[in-house]
Protein backbone atom coordinates (compact mmCIF):
# COMPACT_ATOMS: atom_id res chain seq x y z
CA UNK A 1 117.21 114.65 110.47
CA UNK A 2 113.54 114.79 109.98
CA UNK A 3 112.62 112.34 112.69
CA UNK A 4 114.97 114.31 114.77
CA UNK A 5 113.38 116.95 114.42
CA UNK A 6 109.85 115.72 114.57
CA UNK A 7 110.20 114.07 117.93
CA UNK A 8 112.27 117.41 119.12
CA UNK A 9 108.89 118.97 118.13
CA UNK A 10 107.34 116.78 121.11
CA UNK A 11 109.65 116.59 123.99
CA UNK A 12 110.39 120.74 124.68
CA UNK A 13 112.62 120.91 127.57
CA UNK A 14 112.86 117.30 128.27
CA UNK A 15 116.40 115.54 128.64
CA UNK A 16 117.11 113.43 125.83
CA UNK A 17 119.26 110.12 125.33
CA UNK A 18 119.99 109.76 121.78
CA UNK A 19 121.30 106.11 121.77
CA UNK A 20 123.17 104.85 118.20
CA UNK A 21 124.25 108.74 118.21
CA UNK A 22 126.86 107.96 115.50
CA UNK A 23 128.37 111.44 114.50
CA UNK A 24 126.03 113.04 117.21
CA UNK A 25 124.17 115.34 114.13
CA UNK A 26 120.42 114.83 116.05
CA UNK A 27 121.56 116.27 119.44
CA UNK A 28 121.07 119.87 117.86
CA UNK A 29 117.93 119.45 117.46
CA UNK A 30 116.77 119.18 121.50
CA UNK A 31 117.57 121.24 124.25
CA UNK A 32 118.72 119.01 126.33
CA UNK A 33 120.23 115.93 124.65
CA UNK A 34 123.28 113.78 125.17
CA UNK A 35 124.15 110.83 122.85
CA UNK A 36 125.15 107.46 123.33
CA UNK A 37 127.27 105.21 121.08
CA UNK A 38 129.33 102.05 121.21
CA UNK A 39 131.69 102.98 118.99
CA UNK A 40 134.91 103.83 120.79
CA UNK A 41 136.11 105.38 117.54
CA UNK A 42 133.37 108.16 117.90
CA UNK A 43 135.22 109.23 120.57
CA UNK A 44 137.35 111.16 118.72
CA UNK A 45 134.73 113.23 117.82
CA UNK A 46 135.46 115.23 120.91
CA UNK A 47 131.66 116.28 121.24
CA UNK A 48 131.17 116.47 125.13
CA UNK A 49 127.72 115.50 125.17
CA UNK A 50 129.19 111.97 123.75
CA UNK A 51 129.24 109.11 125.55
CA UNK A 52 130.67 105.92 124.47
CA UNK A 53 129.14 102.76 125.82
CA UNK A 54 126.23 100.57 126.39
CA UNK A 55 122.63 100.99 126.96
CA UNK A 56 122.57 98.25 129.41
CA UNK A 57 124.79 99.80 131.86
CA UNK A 58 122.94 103.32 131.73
CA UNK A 59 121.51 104.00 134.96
CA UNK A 60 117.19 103.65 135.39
CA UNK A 61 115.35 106.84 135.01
CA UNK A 62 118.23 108.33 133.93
CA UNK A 63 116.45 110.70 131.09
CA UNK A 64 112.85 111.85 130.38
CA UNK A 65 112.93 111.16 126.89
CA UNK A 66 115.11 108.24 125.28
CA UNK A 67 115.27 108.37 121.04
CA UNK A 68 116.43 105.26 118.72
CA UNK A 69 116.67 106.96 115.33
CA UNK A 70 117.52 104.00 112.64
CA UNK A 71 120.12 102.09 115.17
CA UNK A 72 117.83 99.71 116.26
CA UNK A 73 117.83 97.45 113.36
CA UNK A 74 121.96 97.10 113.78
CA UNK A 75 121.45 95.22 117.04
CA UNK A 76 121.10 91.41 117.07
CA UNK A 77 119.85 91.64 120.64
CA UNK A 78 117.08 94.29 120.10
CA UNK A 79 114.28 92.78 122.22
CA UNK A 80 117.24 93.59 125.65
CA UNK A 81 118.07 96.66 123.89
CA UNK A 82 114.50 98.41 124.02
CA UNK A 83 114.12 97.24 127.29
CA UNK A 84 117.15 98.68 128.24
CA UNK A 85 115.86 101.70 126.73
CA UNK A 86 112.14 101.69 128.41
CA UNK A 87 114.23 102.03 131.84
CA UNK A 88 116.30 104.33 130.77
CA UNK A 89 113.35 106.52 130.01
CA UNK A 90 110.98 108.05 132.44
CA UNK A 91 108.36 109.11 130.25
CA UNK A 92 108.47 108.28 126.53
CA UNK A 93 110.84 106.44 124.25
CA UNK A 94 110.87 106.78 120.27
CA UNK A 95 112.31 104.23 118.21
CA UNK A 96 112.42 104.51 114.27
CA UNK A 97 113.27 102.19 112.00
CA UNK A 98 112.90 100.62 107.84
CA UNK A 99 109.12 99.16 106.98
CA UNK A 100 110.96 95.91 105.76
CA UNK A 101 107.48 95.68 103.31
CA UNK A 102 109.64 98.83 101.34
CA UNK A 103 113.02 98.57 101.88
CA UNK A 104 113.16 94.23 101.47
CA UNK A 105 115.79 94.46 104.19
CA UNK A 106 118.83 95.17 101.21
CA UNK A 107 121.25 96.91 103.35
CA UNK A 108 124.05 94.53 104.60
CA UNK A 109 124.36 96.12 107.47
CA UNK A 110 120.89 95.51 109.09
CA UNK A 111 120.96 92.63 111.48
CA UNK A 112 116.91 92.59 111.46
CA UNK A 113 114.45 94.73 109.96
CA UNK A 114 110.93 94.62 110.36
CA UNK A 115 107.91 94.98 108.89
CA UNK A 116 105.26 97.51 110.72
CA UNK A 117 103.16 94.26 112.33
CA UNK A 118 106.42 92.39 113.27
CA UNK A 119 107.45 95.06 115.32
CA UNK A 120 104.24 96.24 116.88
CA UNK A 121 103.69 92.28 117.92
CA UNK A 122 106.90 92.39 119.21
CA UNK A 123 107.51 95.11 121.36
CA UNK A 124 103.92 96.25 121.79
CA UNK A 125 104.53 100.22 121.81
CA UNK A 126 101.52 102.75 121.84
CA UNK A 127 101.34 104.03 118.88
CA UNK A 128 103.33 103.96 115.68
CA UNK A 129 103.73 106.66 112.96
CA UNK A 130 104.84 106.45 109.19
CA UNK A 131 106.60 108.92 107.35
CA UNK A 132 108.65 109.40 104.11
CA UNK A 133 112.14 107.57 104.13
CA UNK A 134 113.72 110.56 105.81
CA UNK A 135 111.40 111.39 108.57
CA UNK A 136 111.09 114.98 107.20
CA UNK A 137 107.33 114.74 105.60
CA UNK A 138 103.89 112.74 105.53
CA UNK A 139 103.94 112.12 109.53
CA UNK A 140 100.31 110.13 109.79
CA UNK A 141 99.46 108.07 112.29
CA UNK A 142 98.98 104.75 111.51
CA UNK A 143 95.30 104.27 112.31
CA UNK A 144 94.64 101.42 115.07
CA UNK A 145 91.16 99.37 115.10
CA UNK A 146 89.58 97.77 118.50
CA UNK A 147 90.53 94.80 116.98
CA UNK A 148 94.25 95.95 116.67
CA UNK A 149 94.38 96.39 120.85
CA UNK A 150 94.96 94.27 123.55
CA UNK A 151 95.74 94.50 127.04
CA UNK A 152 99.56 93.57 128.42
CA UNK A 153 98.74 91.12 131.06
CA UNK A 154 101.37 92.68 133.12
CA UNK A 155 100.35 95.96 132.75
CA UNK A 156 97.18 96.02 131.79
CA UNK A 157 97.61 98.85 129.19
CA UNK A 158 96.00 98.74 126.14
CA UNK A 159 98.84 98.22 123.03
CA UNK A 160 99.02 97.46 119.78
CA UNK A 161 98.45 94.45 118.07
CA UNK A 162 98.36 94.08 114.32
CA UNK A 163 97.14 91.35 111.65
CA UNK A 164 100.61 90.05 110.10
CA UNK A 165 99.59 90.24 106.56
CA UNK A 166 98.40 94.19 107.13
CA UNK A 167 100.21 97.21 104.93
CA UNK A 168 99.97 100.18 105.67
CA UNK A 169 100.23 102.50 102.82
CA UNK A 170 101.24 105.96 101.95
CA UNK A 171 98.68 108.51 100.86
CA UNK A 172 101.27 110.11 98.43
CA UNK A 173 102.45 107.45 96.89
CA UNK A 174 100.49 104.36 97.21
CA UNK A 175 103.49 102.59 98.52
CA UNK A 176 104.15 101.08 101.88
CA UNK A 177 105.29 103.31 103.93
CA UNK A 178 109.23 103.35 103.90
CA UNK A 179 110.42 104.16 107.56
CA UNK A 180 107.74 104.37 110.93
CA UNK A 181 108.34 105.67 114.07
CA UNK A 182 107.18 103.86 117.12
CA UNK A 183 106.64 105.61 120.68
CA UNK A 184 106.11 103.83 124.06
CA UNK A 185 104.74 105.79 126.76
CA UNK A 186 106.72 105.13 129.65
CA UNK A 187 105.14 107.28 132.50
CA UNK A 188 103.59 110.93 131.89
CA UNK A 189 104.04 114.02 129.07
CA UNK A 190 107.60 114.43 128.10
């Protein structure tokens, strides 16, 4: 819940897609959220703000603020998934995840995980943030160097680009940090 609440911290009175809601426990954090799952069986639940489907066939724009809170490594197709979820969005997606440096990708369950670089070379967001394994504590930015930028030739923003073989460690325990939290700016303040 600690990422939950984090990004709630950031995105006041924005409307909020929680997609890989599960049991729908992070909507109470937001004012305005509705989750999104694919697993008919959540159904059940019988939480209105539920719905049961697929990212792809959410409408554009639909939300200010979409949120990914540890679903993303499930997904075999991730690269369509956070695309999906960038048009979803209209101003800022989140997306947190394992720091496979930490967690050596041991849960069965994970179709991918990724290290800090991997990810950041892969999806290029805008900044990415570290934090202890449940989100609640040590929130730092993970610092970015010129040399760490480039510009999207299609977009010409400025994004992330990191050395493969960097780790980023935590100040409290000298380890790599265990989960991150990356954020794309999609179009404006949330």
């Amino acid at each position: 819940m600690g990422w939950y609440r984090w990004i709630a911290a950031q995105v006041h009175g924005a409307t909020v897609l929680d997609v890989g809601a599960g049991m729908c426990n992070g909507l109470d954090v937001f004012d305005n959220a509705t989750g999104l799952d694919n697993d008919p069986r959540l159904f059940a639940l019988g939480d209105p703000r539920l719905l049961i489907g697929n990212i792809g066939a959410m409408p554009s724009g639909s939300f200010d603020v979409v949120v990914c809170v540890d679903a993303v490594e499930h997904v075999i197709e991730d690269w369509t998934m956070i695309e999906d979820m960038k048009r979803v969005g209209r101003k800022r997606l989140f997306v947190t995840t394992p720091n496979r440096r930490r967690s050596q990708a041991l849960n069965l369950h994970h179709a991918r995980e990724y290290t800090i670089a991997s990810f950041a070379n892969s999806f290029r967001p805008h900044e990415i943030w570290g934090a202890s394994p449940d989100g609640a504590t040590h929130h730092t930015k993970l610092v970015r160097r010129q040399s760490e930028m480039f510009d999207d030739l299609v977009t010409g923003e400025s994004c992330l680009h990191i050395p493969l073989d960097r780790e980023y460690r935590n100040t409290v325990d000298g380890k790599c940090w265990p989960h991150f939290c990356a954020i794309f700016n999609l179009g404006g303040d949330p």
